[in-house]
Protein backbone atom coordinates (compact mmCIF):
# COMPACT_ATOMS: atom_id res chain seq x y z
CA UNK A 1 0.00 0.00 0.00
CA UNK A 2 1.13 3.25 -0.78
CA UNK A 3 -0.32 5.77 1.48
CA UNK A 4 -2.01 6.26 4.81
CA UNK A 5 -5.38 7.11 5.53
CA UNK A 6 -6.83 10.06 7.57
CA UNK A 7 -6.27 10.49 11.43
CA UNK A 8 -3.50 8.89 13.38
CA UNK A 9 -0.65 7.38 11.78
CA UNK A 10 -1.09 3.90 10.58
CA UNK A 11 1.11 0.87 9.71
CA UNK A 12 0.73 -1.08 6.59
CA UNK A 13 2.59 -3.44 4.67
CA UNK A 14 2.16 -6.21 1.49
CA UNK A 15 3.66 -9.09 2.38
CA UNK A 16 3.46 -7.70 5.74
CA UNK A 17 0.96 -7.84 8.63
CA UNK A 18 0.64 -4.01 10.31
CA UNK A 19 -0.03 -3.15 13.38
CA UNK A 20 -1.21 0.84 14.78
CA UNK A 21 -0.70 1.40 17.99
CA UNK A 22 -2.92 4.18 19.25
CA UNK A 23 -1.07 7.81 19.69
CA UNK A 24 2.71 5.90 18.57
CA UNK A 25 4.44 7.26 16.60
CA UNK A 26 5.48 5.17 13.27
CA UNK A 27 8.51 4.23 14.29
CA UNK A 28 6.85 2.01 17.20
CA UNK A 29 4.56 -0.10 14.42
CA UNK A 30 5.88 -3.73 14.15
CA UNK A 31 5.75 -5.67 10.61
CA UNK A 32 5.82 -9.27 11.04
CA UNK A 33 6.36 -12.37 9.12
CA UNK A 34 2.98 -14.45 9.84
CA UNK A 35 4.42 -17.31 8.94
CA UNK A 36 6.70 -17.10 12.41
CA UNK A 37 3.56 -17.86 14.62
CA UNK A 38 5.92 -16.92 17.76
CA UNK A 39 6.63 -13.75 16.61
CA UNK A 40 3.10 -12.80 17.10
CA UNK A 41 2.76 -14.44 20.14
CA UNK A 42 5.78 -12.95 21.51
CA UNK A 43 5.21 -9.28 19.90
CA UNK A 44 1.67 -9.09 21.12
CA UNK A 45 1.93 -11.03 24.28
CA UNK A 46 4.86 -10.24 26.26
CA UNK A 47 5.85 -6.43 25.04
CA UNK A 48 2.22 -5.53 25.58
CA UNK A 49 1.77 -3.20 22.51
CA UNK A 50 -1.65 -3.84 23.15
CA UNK A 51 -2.81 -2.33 19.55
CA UNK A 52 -6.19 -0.68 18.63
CA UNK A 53 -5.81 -1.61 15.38
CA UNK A 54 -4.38 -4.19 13.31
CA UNK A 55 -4.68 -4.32 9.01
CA UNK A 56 -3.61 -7.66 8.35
CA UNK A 57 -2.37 -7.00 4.76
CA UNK A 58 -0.09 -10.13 5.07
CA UNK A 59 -0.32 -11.80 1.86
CA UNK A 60 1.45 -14.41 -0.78
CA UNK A 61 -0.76 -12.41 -3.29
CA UNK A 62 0.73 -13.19 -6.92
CA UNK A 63 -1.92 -15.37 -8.30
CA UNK A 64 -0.03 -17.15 -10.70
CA UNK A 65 2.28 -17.68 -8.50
CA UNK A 66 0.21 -19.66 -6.00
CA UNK A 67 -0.18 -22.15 -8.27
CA UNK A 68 3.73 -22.71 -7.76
CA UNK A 69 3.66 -22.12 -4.38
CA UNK A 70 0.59 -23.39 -3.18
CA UNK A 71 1.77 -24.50 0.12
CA UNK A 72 3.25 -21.51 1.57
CA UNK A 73 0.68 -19.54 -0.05
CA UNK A 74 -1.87 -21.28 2.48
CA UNK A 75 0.05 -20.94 5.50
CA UNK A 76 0.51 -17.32 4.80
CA UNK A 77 -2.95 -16.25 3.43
CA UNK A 78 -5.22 -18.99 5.47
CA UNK A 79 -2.98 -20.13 8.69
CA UNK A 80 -1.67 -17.13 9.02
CA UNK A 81 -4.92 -14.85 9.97
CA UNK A 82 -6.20 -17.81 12.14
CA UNK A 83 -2.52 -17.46 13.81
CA UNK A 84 -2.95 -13.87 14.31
CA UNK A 85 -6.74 -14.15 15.74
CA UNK A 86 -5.53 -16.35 18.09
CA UNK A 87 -3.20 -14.86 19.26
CA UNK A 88 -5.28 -11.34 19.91
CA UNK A 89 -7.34 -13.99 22.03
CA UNK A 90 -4.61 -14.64 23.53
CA UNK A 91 -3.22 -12.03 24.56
CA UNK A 92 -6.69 -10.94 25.40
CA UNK A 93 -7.50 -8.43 23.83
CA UNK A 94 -10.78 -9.22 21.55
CA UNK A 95 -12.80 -6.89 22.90
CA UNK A 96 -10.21 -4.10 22.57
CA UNK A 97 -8.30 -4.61 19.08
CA UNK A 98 -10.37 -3.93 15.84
CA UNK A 99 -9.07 -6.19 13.08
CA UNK A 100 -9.30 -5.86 9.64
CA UNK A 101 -8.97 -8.72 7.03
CA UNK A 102 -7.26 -8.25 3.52
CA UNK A 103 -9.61 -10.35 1.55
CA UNK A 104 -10.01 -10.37 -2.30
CA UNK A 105 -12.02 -9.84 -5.43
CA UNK A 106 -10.88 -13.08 -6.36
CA UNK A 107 -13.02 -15.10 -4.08
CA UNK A 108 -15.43 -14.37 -6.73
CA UNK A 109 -13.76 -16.13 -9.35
CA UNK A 110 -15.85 -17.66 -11.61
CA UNK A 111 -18.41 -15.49 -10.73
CA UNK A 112 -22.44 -15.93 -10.70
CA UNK A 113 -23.53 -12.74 -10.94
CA UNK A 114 -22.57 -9.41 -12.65
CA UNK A 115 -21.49 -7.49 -10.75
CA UNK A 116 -20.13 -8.77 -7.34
CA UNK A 117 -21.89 -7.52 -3.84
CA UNK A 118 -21.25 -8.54 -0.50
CA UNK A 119 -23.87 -11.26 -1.27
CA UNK A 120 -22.48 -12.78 -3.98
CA UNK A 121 -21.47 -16.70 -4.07
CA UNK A 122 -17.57 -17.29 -3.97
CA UNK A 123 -15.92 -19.61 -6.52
CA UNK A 124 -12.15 -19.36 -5.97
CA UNK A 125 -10.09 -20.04 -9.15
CA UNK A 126 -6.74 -20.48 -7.72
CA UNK A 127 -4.93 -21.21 -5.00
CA UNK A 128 -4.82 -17.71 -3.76
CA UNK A 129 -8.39 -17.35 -3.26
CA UNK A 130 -8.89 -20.98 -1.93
CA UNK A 131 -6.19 -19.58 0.61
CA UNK A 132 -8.03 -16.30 0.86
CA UNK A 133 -11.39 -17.73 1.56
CA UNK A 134 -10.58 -19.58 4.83
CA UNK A 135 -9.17 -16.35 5.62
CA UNK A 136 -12.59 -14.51 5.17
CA UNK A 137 -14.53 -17.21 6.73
CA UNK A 138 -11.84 -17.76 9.68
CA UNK A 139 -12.69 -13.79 10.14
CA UNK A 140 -16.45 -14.12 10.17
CA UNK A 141 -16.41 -17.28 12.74
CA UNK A 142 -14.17 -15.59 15.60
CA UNK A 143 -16.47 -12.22 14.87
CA UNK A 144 -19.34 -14.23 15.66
CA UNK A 145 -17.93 -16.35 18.18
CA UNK A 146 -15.95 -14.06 20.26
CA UNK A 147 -17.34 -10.41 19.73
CA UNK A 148 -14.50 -9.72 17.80
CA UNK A 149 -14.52 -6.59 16.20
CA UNK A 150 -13.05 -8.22 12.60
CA UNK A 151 -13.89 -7.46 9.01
CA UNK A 152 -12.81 -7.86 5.99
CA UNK A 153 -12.49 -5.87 2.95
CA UNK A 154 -13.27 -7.30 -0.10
CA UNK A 155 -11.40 -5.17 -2.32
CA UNK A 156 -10.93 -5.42 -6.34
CA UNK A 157 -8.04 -4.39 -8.02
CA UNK A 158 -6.01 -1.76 -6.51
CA UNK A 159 -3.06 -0.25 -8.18
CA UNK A 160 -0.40 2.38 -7.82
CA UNK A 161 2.92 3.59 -8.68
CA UNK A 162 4.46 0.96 -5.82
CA UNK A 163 2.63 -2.15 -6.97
CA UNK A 164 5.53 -5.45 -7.53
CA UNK A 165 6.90 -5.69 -10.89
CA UNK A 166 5.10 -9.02 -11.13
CA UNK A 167 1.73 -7.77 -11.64
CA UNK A 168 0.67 -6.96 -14.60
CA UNK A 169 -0.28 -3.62 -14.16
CA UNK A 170 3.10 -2.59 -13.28
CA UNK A 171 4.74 -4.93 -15.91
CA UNK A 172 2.73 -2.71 -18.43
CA UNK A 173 3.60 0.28 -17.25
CA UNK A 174 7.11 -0.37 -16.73
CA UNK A 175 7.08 -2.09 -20.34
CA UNK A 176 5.66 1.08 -21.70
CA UNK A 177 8.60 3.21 -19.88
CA UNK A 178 11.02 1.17 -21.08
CA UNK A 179 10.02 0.85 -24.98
CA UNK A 180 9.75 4.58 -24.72
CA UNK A 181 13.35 4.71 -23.56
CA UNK A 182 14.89 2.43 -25.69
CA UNK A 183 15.24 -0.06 -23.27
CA UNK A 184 13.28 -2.84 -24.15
CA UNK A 185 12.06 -4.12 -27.89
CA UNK A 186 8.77 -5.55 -27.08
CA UNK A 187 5.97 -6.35 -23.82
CA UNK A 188 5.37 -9.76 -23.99
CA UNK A 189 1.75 -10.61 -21.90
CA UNK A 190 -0.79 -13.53 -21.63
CA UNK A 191 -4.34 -12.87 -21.82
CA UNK A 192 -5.19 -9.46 -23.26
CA UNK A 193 -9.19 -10.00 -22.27
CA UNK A 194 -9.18 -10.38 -18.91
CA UNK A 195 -11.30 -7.52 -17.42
CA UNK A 196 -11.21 -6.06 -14.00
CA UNK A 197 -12.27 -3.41 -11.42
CA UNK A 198 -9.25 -1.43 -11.33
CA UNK A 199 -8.97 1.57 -8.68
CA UNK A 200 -6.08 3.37 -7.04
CA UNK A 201 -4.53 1.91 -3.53
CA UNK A 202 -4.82 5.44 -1.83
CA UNK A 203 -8.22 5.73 -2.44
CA UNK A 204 -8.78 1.63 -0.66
CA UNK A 205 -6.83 2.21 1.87
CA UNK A 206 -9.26 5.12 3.18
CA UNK A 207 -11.86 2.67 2.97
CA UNK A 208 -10.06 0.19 4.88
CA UNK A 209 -9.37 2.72 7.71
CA UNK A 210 -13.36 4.18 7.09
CA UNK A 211 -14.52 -0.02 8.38
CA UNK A 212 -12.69 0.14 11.46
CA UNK A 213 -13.95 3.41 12.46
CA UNK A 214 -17.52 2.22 12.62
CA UNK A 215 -19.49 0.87 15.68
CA UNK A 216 -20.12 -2.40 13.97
CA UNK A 217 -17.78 -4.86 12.18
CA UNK A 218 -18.83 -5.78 8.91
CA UNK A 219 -17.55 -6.68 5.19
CA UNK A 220 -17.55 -4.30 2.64
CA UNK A 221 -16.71 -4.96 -1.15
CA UNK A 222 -14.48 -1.81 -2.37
CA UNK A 223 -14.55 -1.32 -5.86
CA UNK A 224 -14.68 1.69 -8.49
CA UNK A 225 -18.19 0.08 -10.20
CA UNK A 226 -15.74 -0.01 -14.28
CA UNK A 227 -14.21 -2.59 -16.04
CA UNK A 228 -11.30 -2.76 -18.09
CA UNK A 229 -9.96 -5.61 -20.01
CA UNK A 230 -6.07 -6.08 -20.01
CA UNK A 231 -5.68 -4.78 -23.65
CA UNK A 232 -7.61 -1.57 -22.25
CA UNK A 233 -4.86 -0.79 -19.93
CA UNK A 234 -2.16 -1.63 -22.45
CA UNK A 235 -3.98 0.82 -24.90
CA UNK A 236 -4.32 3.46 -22.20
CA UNK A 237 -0.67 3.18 -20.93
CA UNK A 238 0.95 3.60 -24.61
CA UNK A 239 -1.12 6.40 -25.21
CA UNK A 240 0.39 7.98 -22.18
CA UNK A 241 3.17 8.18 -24.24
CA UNK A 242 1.55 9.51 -27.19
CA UNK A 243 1.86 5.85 -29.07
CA UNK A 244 -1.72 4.08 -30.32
CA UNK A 245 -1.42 0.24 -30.68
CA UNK A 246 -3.25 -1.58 -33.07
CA UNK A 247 -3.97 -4.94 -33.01
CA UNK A 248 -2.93 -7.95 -35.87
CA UNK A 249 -3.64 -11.97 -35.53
CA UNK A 250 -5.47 -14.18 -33.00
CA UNK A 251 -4.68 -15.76 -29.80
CA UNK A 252 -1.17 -16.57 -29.38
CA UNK A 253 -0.49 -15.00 -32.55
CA UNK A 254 -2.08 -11.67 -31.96
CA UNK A 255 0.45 -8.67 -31.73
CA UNK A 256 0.11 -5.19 -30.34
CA UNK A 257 2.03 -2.92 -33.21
CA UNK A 258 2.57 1.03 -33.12
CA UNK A 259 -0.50 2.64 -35.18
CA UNK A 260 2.24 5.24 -37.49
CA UNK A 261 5.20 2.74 -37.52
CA UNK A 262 4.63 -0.42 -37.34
CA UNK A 263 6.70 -0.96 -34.38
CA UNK A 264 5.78 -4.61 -32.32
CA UNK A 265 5.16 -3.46 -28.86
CA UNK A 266 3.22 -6.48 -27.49
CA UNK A 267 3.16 -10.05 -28.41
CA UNK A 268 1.40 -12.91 -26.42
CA UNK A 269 3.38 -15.32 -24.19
CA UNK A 270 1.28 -18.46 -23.18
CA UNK A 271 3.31 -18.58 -20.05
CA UNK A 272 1.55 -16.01 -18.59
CA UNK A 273 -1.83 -17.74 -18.96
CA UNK A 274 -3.20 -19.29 -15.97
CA UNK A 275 -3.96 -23.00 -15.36
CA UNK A 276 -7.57 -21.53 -14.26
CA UNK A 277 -8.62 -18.07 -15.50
CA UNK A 278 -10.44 -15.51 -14.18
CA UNK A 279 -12.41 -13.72 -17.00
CA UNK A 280 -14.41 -10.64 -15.23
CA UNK A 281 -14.29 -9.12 -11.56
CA UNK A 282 -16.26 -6.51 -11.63
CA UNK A 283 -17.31 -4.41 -8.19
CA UNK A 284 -20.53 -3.08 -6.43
CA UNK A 285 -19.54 -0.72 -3.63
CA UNK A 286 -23.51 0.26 -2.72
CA UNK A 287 -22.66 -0.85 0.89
CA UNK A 288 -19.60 1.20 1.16
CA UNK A 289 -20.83 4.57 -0.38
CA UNK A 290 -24.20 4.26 1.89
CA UNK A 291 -22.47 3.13 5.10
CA UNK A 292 -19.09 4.57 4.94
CA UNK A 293 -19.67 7.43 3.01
CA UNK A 294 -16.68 6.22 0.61
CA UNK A 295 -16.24 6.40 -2.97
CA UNK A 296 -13.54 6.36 -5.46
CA UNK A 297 -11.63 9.31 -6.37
CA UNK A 298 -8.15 8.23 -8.93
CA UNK A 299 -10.34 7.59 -12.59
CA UNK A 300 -8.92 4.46 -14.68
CA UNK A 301 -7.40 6.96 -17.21
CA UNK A 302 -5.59 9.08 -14.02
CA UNK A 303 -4.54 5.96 -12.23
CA UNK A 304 -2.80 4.69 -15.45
CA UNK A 305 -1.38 7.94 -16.33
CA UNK A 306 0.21 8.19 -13.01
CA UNK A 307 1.80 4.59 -13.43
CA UNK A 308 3.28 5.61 -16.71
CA UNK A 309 5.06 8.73 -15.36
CA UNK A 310 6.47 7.45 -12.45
CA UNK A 311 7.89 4.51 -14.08
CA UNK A 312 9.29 6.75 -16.82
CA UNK A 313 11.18 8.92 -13.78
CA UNK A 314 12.08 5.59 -12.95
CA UNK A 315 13.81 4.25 -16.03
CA UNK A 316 15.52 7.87 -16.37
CA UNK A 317 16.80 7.99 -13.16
CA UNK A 318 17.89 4.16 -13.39
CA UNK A 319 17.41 2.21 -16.33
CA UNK A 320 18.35 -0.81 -14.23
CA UNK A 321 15.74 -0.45 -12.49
């Protein structure tokens, strides 16, 4: 995450788990690695932070990935909430720490209705959301059966200039940055018609701090109510640069050339194709714009835009980068 949200200082991380505590200053927030279940114990436990609240953004998140690393991706993204409930219990402090769970668009998967609510049936697609989704439910069992104060945020796509190369948001945008620099030929991608709810991390991570500011703990989906299909954002990010792609050939074949010259810029890699895909994640924040009074401010265009240019500083300043 890239930014903090109103009020007192906060403590986030990605592959992180933060905790806030109170009036502290940042320098007295812990990050922890959940899969050390003694850590926890020992942070929470015996130096007596005592937190208010705790964002458990602790995540193996790369979907394709998880189908690598399946195994650790469960004891990170499943164990590793129900080892950091349990220890709050243990440490007892359910009634006084206010939780919030990192879940994920991707519990929807192959989804059943268009688009998503809070309501809507989850069919994970990967191991990531299989993962994820004893996380949620882990969340809503120990709210239920301890008064916990724990929710989780089912957020779609959130970008920004500081998401992991890996992604492919940022792979665009740093492919883009680098073509324009003369530092790479061609963007090589998997599939181009994948289409999701994309919306800027600074404006989720208000949201996330707007749930654990109510009275009541509940789940919200977060979402910016647009979809945008892969090819969309490649389209968007070369314009950025004043390029317009056109597109020649089919499936593996099809290639993403320069409008005036001619000039390959993408081509397909079927490496980058999941075992499982996920075709359409699209968001309906109703809940969240009538109960938290939130709603997205970063448009697709401005959140791309803003990718673009800070990779190109990047790539300037270090084209090692």
């Amino acid at each position: 995450m890239d930014t903090q949200p109103p009020g007192n200082p906060q403590c986030f991380g990605s592959f992180l788990g933060g905790i806030y505590h109170g009036e502290r200053s940042m320098e007295d927030s812990h990050l922890l690695d959940k899969t050390q279940e003694q850590n926890l114990l020992l942070l929470i436990y015996f130096l007596r932070t005592r937190p208010k609240e705790i964002y458990n953004l602790g995540a193996q998140s790369h979907v394709k990935v998880s189908f690598e690393l399946s195994e650790y991706t469960a004891q990170v993204d499943a164990l590793g909430t129900l080892r950091l409930l349990e220890a709050i219990r243990a440490a007892g402090l359910e009634k006084e720490t206010k939780i919030y769970q990192a879940s994920t668009s991707e519990l929807y998967g192959k989804v059943k209705e268009v688009p998503q609510t809070e309501k809507t049936p989850f069919y994970p697609r990967s191991p990531y959301a299989c993962a994820k989704l004893y996380g949620y439910w882990i969340v809503v069992n120990y709210r239920e059966a301890y008064g916990m104060f724990a929710c989780n945020g089912l957020l779609f796509n959130h970008e920004s200039p500081r998401r992991g190369e890996n992604f492919v948001t940022r792979k665009i945008t740093r492919g883009v940055a680098k073509i324009t620099l003369g530092l790479l030929d061609c963007l090589e991608l998997g599939n181009l018609d994948s289409r999701r709810d994309w919306g800027h991390a600074r404006d989720y991570v208000e949201a996330m701090w707007l749930m654990l500011q109510q009275e009541v703990a509940e789940d919200f989906v977060v979402a910016t109510g647009e979809a945008h299909s892969v090819r969309e954002f490649v389209e968007c990010a070369f314009m950025c640069v004043d390029r317009r792609v056109t597109w020649r050939g089919e499936g593996v074949h099809e290639e993403g050339r320069d409008a005036a010259s001619g000039q390959l810029l993408v081509r397909i890699n079927p490496k980058y194709f999941r075992p499982t895909e996920v075709d359409l994640l699209l968001g309906d924040a109703t809940k969240a714009r009538q109960q938290l009074g939130w709603r997205p401010r970063v448009s697709f265009d401005a959140l791309v835009k803003e990718m673009v240019n800070a990779d190109l500083e990047l790539m300037r300043r270090n084209p090692e980068a």
